[in-house]
C-alpha atoms as a PDB file:
ATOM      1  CA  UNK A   1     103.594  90.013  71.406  1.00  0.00           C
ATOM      2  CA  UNK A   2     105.712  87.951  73.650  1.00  0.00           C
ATOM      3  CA  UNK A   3     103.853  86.546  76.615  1.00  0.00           C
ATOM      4  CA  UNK A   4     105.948  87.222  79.911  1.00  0.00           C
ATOM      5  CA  UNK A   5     106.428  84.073  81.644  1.00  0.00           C
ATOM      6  CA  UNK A   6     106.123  84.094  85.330  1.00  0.00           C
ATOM      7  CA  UNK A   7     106.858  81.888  88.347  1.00  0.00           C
ATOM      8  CA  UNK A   8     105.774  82.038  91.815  1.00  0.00           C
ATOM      9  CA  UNK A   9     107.793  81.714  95.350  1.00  0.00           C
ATOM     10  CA  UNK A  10     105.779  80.370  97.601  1.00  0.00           C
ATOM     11  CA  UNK A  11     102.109  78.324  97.486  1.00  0.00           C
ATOM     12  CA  UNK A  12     100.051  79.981 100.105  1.00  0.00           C
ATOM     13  CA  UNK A  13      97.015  82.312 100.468  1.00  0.00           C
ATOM     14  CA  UNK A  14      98.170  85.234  98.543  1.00  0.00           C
ATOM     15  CA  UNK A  15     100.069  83.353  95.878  1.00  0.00           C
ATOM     16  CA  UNK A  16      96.904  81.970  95.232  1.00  0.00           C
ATOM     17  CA  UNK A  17      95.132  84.794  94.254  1.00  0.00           C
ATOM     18  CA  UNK A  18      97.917  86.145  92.306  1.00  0.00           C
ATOM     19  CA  UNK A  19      98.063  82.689  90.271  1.00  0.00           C
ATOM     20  CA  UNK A  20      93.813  83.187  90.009  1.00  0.00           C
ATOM     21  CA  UNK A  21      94.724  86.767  88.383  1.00  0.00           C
ATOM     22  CA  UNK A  22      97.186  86.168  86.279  1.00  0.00           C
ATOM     23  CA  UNK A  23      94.658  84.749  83.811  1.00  0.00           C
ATOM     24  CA  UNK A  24      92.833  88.218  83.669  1.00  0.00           C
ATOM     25  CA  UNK A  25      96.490  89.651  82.272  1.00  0.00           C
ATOM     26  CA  UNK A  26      97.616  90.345  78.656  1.00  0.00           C
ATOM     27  CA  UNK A  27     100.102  88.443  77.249  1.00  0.00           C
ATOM     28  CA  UNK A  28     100.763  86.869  80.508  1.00  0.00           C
ATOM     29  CA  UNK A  29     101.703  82.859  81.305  1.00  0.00           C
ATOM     30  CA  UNK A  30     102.460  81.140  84.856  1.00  0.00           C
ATOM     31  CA  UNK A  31     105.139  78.549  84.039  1.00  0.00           C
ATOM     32  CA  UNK A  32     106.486  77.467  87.466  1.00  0.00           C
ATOM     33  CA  UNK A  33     106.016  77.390  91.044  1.00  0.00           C
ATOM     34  CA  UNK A  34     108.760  77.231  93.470  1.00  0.00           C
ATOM     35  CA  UNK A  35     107.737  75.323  97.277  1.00  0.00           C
ATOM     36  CA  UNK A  36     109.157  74.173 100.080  1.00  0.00           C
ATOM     37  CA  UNK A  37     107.892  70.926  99.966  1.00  0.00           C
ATOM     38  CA  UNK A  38     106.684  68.514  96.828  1.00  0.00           C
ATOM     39  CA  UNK A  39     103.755  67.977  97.787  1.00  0.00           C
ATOM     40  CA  UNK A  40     102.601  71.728  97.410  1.00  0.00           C
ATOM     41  CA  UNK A  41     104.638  72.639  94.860  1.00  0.00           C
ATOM     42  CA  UNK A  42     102.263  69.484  92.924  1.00  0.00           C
ATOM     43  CA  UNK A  43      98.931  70.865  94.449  1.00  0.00           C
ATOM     44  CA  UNK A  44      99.978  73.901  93.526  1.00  0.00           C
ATOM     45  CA  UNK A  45     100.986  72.768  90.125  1.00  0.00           C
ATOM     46  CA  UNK A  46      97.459  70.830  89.479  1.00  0.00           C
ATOM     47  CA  UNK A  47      94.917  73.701  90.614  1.00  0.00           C
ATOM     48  CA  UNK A  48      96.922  76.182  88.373  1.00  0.00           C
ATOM     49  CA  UNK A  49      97.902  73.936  85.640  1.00  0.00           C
ATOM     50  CA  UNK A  50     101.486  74.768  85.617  1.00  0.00           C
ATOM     51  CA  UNK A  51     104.358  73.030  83.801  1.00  0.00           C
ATOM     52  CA  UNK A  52     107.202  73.217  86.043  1.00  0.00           C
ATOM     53  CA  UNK A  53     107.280  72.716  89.912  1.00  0.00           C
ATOM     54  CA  UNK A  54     110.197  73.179  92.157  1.00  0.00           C
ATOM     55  CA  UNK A  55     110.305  71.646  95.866  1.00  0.00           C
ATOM     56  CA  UNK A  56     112.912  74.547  96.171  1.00  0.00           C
ATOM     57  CA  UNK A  57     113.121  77.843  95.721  1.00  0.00           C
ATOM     58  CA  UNK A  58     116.976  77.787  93.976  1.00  0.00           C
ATOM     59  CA  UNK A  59     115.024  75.405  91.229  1.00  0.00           C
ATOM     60  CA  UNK A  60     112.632  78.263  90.610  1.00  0.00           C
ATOM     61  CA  UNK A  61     115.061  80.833  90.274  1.00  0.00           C
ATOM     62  CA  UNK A  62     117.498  78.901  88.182  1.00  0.00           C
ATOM     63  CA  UNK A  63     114.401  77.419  85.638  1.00  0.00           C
ATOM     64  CA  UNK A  64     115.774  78.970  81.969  1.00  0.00           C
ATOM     65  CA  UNK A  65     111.900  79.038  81.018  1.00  0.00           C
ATOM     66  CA  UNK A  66     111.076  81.566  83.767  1.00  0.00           C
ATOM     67  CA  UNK A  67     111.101  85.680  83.279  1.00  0.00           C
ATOM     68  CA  UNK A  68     109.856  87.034  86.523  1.00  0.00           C
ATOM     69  CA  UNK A  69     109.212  85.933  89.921  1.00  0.00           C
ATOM     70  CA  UNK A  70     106.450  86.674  91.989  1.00  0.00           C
ATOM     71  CA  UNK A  71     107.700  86.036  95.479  1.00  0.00           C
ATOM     72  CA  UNK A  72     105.125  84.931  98.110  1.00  0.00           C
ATOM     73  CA  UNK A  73     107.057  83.651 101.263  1.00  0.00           C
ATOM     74  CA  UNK A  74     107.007  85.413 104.762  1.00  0.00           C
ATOM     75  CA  UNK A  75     108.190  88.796 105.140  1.00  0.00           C
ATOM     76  CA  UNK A  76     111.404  87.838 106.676  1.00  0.00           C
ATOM     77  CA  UNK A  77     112.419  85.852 103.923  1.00  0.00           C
ATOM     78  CA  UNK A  78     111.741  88.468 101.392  1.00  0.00           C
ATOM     79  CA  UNK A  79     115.272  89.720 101.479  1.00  0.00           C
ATOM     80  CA  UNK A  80     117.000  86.624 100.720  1.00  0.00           C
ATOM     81  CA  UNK A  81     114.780  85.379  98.242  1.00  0.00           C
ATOM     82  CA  UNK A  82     114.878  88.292  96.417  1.00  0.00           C
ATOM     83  CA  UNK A  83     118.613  88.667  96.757  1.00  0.00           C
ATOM     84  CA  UNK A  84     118.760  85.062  95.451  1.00  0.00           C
ATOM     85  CA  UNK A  85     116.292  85.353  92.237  1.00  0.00           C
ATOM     86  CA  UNK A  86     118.586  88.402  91.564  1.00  0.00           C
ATOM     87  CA  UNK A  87     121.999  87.036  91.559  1.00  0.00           C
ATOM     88  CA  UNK A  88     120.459  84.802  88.917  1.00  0.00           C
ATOM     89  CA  UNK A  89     118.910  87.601  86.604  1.00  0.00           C
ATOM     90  CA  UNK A  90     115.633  86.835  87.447  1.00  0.00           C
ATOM     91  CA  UNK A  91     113.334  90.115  87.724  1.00  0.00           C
ATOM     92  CA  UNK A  92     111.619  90.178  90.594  1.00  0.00           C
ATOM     93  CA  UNK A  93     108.341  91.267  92.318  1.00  0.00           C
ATOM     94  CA  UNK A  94     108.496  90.791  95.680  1.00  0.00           C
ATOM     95  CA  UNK A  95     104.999  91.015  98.034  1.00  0.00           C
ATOM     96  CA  UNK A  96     105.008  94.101 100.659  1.00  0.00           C
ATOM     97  CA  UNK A  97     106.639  94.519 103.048  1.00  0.00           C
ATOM     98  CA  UNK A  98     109.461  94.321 100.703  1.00  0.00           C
ATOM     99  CA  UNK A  99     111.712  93.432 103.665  1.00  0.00           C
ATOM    100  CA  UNK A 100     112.071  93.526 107.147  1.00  0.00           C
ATOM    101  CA  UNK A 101     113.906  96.912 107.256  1.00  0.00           C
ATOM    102  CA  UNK A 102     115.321 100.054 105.458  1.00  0.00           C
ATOM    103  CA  UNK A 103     119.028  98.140 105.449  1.00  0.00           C
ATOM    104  CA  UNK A 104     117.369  95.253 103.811  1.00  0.00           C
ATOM    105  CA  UNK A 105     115.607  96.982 101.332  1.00  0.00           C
ATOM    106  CA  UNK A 106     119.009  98.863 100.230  1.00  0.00           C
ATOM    107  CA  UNK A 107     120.682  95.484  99.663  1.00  0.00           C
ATOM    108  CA  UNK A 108     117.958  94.481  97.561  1.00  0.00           C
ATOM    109  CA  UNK A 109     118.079  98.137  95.094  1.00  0.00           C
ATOM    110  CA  UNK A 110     121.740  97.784  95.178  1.00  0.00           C
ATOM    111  CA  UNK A 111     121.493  94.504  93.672  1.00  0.00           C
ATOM    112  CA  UNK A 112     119.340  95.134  91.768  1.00  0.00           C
ATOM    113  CA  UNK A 113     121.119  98.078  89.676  1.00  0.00           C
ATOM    114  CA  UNK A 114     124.508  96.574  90.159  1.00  0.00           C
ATOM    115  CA  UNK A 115     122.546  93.432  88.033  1.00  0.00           C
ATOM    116  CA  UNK A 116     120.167  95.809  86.127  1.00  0.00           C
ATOM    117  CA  UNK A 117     117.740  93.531  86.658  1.00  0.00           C
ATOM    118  CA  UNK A 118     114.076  94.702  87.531  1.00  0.00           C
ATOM    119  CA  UNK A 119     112.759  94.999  90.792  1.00  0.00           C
ATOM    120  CA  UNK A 120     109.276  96.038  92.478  1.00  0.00           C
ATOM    121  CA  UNK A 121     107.984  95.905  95.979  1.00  0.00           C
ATOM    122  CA  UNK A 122     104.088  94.620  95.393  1.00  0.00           C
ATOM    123  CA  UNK A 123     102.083  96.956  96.705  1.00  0.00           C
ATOM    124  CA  UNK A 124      98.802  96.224  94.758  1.00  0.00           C
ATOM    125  CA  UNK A 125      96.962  99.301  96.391  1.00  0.00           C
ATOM    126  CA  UNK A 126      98.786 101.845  94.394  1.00  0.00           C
ATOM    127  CA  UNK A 127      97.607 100.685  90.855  1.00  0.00           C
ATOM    128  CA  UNK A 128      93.502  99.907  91.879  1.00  0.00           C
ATOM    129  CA  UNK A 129      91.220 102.110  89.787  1.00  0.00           C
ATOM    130  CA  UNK A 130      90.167 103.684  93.575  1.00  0.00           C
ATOM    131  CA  UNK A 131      93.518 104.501  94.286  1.00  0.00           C
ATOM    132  CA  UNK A 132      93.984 105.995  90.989  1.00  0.00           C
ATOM    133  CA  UNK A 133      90.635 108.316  91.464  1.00  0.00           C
ATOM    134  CA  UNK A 134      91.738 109.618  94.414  1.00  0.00           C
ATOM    135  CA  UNK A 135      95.166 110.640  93.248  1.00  0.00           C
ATOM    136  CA  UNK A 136      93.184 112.423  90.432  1.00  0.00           C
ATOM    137  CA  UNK A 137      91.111 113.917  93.472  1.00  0.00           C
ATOM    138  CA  UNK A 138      94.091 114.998  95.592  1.00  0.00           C
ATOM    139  CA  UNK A 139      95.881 116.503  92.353  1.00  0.00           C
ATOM    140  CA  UNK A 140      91.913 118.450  91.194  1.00  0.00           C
ATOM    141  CA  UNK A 141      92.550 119.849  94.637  1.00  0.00           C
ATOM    142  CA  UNK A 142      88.343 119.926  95.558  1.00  0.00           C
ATOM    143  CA  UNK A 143      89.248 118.896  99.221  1.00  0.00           C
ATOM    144  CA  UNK A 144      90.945 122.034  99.565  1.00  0.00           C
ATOM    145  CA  UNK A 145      93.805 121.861 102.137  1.00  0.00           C
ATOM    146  CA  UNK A 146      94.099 118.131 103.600  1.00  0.00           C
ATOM    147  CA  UNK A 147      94.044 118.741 107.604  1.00  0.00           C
ATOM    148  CA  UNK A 148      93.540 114.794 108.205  1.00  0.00           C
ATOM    149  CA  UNK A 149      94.037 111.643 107.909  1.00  0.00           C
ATOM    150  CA  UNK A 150      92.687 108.776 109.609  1.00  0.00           C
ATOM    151  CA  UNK A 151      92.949 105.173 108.635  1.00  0.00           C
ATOM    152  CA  UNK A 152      92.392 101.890 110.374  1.00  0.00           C
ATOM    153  CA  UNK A 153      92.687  98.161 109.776  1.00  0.00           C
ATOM    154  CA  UNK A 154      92.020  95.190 111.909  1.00  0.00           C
ATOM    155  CA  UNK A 155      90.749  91.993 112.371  1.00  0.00           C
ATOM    156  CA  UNK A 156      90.925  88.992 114.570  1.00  0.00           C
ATOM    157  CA  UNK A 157      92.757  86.092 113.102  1.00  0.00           C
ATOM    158  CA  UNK A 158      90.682  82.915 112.262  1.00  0.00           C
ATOM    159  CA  UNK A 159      91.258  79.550 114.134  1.00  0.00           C
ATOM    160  CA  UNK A 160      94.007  77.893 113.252  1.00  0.00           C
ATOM    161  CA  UNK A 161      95.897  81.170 113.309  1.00  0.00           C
ATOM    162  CA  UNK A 162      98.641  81.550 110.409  1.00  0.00           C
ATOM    163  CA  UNK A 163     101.763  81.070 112.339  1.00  0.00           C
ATOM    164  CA  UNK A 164     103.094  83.949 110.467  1.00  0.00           C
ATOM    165  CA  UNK A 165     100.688  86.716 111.861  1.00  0.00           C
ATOM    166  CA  UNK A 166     102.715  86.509 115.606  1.00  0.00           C
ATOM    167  CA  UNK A 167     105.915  84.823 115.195  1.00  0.00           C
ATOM    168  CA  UNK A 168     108.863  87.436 115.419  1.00  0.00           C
ATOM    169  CA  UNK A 169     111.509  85.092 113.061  1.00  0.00           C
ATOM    170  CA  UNK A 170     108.837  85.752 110.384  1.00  0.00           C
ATOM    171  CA  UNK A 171     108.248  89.073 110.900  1.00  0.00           C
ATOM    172  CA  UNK A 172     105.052  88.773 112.756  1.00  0.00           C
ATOM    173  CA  UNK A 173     102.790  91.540 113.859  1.00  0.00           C
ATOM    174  CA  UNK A 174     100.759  94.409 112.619  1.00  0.00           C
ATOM    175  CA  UNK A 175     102.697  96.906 111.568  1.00  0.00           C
ATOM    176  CA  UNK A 176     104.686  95.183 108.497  1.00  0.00           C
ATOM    177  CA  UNK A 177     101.522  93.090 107.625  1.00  0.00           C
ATOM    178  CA  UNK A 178      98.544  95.384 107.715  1.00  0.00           C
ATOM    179  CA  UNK A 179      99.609  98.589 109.406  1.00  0.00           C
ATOM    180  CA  UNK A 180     101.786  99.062 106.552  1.00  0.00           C
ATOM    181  CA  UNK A 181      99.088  99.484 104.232  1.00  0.00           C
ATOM    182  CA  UNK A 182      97.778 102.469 106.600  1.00  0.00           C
ATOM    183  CA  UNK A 183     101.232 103.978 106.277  1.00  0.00           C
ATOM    184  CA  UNK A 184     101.479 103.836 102.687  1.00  0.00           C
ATOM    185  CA  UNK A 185      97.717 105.651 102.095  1.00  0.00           C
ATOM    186  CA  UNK A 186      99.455 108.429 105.004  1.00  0.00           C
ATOM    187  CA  UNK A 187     102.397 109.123 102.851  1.00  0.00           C
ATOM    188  CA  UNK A 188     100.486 108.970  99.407  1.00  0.00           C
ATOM    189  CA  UNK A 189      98.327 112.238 101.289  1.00  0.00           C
ATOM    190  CA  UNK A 190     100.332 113.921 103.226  1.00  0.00           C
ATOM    191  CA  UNK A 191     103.909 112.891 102.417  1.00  0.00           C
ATOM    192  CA  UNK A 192     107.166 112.067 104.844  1.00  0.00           C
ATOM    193  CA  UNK A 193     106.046 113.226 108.308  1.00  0.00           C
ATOM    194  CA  UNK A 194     108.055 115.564 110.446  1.00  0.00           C
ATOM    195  CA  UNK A 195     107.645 113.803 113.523  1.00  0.00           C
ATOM    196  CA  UNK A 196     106.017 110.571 114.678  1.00  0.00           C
ATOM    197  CA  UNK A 197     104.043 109.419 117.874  1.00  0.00           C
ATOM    198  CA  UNK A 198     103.675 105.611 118.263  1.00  0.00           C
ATOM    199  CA  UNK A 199     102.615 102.781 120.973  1.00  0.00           C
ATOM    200  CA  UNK A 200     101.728  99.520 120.920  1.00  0.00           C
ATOM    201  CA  UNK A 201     100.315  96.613 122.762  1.00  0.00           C
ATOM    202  CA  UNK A 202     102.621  93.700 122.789  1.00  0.00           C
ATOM    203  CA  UNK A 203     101.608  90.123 121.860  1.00  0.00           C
ATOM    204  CA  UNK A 204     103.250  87.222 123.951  1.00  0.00           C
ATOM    205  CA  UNK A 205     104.998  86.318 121.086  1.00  0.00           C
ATOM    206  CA  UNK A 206     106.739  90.456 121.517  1.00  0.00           C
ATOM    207  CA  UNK A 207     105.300  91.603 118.270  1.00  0.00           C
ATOM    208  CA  UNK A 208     102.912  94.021 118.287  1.00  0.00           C
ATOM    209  CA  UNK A 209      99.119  92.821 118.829  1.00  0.00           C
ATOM    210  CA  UNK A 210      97.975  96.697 118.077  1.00  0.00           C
ATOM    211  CA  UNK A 211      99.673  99.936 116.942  1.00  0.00           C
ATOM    212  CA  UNK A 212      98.281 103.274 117.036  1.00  0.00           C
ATOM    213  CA  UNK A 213     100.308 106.187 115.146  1.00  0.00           C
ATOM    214  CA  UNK A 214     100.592 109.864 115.488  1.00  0.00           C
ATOM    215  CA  UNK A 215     102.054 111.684 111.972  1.00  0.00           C
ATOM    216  CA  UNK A 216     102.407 115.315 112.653  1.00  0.00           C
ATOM    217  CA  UNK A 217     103.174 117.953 110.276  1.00  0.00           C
ATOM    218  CA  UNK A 218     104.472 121.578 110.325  1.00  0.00           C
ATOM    219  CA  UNK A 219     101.863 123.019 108.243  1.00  0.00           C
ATOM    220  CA  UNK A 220      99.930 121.582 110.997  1.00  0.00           C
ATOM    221  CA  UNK A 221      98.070 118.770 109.166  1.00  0.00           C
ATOM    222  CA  UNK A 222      97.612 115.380 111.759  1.00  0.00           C
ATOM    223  CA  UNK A 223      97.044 111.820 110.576  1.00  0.00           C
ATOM    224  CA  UNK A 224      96.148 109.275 112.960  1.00  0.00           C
ATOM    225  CA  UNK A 225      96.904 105.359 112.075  1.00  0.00           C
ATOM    226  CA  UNK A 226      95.429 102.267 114.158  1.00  0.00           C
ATOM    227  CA  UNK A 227      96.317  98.472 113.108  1.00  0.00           C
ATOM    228  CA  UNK A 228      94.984  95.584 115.073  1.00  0.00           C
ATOM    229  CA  UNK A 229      94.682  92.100 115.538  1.00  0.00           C
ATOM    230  CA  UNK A 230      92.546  91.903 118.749  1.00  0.00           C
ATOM    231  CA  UNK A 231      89.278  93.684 117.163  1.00  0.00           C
ATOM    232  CA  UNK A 232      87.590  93.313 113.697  1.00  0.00           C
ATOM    233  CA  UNK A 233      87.788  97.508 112.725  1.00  0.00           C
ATOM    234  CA  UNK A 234      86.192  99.027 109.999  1.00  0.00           C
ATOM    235  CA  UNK A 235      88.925  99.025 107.824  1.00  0.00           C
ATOM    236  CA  UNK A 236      88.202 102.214 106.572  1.00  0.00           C
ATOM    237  CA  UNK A 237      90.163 105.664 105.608  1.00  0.00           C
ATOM    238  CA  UNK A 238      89.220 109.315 106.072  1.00  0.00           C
ATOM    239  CA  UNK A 239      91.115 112.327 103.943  1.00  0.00           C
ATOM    240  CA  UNK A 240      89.237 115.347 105.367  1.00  0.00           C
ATOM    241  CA  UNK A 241      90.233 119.262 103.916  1.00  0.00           C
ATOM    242  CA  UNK A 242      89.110 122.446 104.699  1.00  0.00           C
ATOM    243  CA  UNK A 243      86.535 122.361 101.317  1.00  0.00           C
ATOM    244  CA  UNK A 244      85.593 118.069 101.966  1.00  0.00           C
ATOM    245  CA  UNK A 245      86.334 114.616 102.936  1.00  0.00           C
ATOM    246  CA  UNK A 246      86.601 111.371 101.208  1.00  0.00           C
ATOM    247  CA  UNK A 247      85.772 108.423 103.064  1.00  0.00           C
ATOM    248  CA  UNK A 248      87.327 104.861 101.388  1.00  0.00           C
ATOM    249  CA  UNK A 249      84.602 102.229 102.639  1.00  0.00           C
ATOM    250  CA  UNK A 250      85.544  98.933 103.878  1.00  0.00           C
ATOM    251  CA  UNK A 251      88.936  97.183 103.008  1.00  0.00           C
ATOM    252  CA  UNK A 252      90.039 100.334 101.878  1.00  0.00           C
ATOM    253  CA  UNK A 253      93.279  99.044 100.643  1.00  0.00           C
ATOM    254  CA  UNK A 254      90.880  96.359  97.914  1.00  0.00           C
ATOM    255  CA  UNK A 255      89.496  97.467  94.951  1.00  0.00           C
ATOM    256  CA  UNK A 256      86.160  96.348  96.999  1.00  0.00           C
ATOM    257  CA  UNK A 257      85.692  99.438  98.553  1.00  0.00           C
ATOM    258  CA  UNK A 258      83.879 102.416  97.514  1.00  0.00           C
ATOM    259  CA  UNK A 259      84.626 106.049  97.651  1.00  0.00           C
ATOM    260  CA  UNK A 260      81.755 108.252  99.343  1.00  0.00           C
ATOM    261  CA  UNK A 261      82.866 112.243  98.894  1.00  0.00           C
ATOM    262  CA  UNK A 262      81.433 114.822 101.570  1.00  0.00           C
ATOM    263  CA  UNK A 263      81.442 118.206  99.956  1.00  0.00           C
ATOM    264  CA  UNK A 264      79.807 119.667 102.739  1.00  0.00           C
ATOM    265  CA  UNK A 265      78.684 118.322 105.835  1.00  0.00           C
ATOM    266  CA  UNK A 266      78.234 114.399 106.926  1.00  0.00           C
ATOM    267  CA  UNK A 267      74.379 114.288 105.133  1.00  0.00           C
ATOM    268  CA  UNK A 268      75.589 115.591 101.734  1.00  0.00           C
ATOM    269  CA  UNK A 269      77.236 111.764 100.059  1.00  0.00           C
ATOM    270  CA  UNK A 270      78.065 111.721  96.943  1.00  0.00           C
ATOM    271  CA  UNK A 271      79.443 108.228  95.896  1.00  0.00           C
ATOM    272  CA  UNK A 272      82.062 108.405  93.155  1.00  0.00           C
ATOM    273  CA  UNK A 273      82.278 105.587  90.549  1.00  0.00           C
ATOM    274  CA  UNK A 274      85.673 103.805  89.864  1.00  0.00           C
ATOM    275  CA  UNK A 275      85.910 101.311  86.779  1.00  0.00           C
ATOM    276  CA  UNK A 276      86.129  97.664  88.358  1.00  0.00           C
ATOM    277  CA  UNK A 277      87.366  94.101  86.688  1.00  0.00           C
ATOM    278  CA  UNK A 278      87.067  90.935  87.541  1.00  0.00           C
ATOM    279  CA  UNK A 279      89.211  88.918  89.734  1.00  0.00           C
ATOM    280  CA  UNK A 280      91.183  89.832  93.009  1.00  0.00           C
ATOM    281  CA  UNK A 281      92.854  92.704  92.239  1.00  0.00           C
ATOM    282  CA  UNK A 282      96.550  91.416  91.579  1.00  0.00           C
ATOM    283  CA  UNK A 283      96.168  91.692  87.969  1.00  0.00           C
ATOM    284  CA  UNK A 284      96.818  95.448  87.625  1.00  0.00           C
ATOM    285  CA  UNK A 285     100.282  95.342  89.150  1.00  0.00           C
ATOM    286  CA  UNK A 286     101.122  92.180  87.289  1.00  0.00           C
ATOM    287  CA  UNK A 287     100.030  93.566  84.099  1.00  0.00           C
ATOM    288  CA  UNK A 288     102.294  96.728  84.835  1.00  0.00           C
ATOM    289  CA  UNK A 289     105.529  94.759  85.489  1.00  0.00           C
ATOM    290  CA  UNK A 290     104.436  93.233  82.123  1.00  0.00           C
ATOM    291  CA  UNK A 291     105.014  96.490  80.681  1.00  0.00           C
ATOM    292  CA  UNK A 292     107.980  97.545  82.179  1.00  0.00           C
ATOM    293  CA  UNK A 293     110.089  94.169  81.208  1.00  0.00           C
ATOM    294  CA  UNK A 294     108.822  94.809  77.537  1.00  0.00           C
ATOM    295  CA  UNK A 295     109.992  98.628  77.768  1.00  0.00           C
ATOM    296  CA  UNK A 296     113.431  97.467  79.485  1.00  0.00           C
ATOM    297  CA  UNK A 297     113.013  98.567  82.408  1.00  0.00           C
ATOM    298  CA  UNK A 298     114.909  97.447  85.750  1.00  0.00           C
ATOM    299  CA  UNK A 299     112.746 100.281  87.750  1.00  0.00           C
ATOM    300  CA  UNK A 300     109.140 100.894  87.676  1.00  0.00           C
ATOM    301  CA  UNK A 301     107.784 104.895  87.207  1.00  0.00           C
ATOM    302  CA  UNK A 302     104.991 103.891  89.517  1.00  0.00           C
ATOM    303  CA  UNK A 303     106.319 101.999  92.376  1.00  0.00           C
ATOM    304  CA  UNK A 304     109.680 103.568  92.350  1.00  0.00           C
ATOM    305  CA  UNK A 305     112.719 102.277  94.154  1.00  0.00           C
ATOM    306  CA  UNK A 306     112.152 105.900  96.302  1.00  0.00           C
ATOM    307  CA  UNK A 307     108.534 104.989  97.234  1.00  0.00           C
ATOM    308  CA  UNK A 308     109.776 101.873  99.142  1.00  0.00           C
ATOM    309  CA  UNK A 309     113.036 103.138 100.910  1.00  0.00           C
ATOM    310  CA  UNK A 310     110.331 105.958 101.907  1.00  0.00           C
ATOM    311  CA  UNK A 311     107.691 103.455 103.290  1.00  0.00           C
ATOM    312  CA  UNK A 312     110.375 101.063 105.032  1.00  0.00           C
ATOM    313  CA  UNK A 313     112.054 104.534 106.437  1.00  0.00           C
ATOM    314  CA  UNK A 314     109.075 105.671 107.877  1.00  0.00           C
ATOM    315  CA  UNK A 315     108.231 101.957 109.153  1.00  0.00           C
ATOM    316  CA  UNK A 316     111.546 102.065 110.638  1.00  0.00           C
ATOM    317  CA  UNK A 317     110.905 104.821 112.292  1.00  0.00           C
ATOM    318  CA  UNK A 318     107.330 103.689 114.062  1.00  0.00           C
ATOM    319  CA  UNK A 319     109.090 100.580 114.824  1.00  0.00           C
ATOM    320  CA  UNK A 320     111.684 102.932 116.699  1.00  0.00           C
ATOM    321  CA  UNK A 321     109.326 104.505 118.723  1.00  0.00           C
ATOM    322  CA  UNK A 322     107.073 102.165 119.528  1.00  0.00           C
ATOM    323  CA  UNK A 323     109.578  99.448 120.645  1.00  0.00           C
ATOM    324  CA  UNK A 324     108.977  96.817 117.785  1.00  0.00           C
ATOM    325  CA  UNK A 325     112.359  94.951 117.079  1.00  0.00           C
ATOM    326  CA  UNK A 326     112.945  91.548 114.823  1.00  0.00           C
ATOM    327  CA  UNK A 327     116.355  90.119 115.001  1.00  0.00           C
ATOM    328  CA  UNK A 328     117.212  91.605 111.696  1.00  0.00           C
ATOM    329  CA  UNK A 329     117.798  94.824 113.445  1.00  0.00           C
ATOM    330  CA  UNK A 330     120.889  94.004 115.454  1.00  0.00           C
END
């Protein structure tokens, strides 16, 4: 079989770990790396043992040797990266949030089909082993009806703090970093929300330090979502019914974290076991676009071009109400 030959946008943190991963993929080979500057692109280049390194990002998407790009850069660039790795055929996966708004993240589909080309937004959460049990829980129904959902994430930046966590021009603040990942667990249990409550606590910088989130729907059922930078949270996610909760453990959103079901009341754990490999956790979604570009495919069946317009709609819509703007907006 054909190995898929990837390159990645961007040298930082996470494009680390998805470099680290790749190795644990089928069939899978990193070939380039696309930087700002030389001399990451060349550190880059060393730790990974890559052949080809770009000190830009037009190199990258223009290198003949390279199938799909992993794109790593801040979430305001995400648009225009991806817009530019398209416009050369280049399939794309592009790290959440897949852009900075619901307008964006048109562009980008429309592109995308117009150059049948293959696109996904990289939200790794959706194809852990946890993630997959609890579907299968949701779908076996032993919860009964869900009532609730609560979710939380938060943590207080380390010293030196990434630039990118509170400036606005690169879509700083909770909500598109970590509080997405709260609203994408919401939806994947209860669905688009019929209305939405939402607040937050401003940083200096305008971006929001904290958001807390009301989703209320009309059969009643009430999810509550909190996202901070100011306190280190538990980072942990209730789904309660009317027959038992599931509790995801710490870092719910990793395939770290461990699912504890309460049939009955709080003293009555059972801990359900999930399948686990080694590495970081990237792996799984790489390995899927994998499949799709061997099947043909310019959409993925799993992280469908409707699952993203639905998270970036419903982002939209917290941002709306809570008073978080970016210049992209206007």
């Amino acid at each position: 079989m054909t190995a898929i030959r990837w390159g990645i946008l961007g040298s930082g943190n996470i494009a680390r770990k998805f470099a680290s991963d790749l190795r644990y993929v089928e069939n899978a080979k990193l070939v380039a790396v696309g930087s700002r500057h030389r001399s990451t692109a060349d550190a880059f280049a060393a730790e990974f043992k890559v052949r080809h390194k770009h000190n830009t990002y037009e190199a990258l998407a223009e290198n003949a040797e390279v199938d799909v790009i992993y794109i790593a850069s801040p979430h305001a660039m995400h648009h225009a990266h991806t817009l530019m790795c398209l416009e050369r055929k280049k399939a794309v996966l592009c790290e959440k949030a897949l852009a900075i708004n619901s307008k964006q993240v048109k562009e980008m589909i429309d592109l995308a089909r117009k150059e049948k080309v293959f696109l996904m937004e990289a939200l790794w959460t959706k194809f852990l082993p946890h993630y997959q049990k609890l579907q299968e829980i949701l779908k076996e129904g032993i919860l009964g009806e869900i009532k609730s959902f609560l979710v939380n994430f938060g943590f207080i930046p380390n010293i030196p703090v990434p630039q990118r966590l509170f400036d606005p021009a690169l879509g700083g603040g909770t909500m598109l970093d970590i509080g997405i990942y709260n609203v994408f667990m919401a939806l994947s249990v209860l669905g688009r929300p019929d209305d939405i409550e939402a607040t937050m606590t401003p940083a200096i910088t305008g971006i929001d330090e904290q958001c807390a989130v009301l989703f209320k729907y009309k059969n009643g059922a009430l999810a509550q979502l909190f996202s901070s930078y100011t306190s280190n949270l538990a980072t942990e996610a209730d789904i309660c019914g009317n027959k038992g909760r599931i509790r995801l453990t710490h870092r719910f959103y990793e395939p770290g974290t461990t699912i504890e079901f309460y049939p009955g009341r709080v003293d009555s754990k059972q801990v359900l076991t999930v399948p686990k490999e080694p590495g970081h956790g990237y792996h799984y979604e790489a390995r899927h676009v994998g499949e799709c570009l061997r099947m043909g495919l310019t959409e993925s069946p799993v992280m469908r071009f409707a699952d993203s317009l639905l998270l970036m709609e419903t982002l939209d819509r917290i941002r709306k109400m809570a008073g978080i703007r970016y210049a992209e907006d206007n």
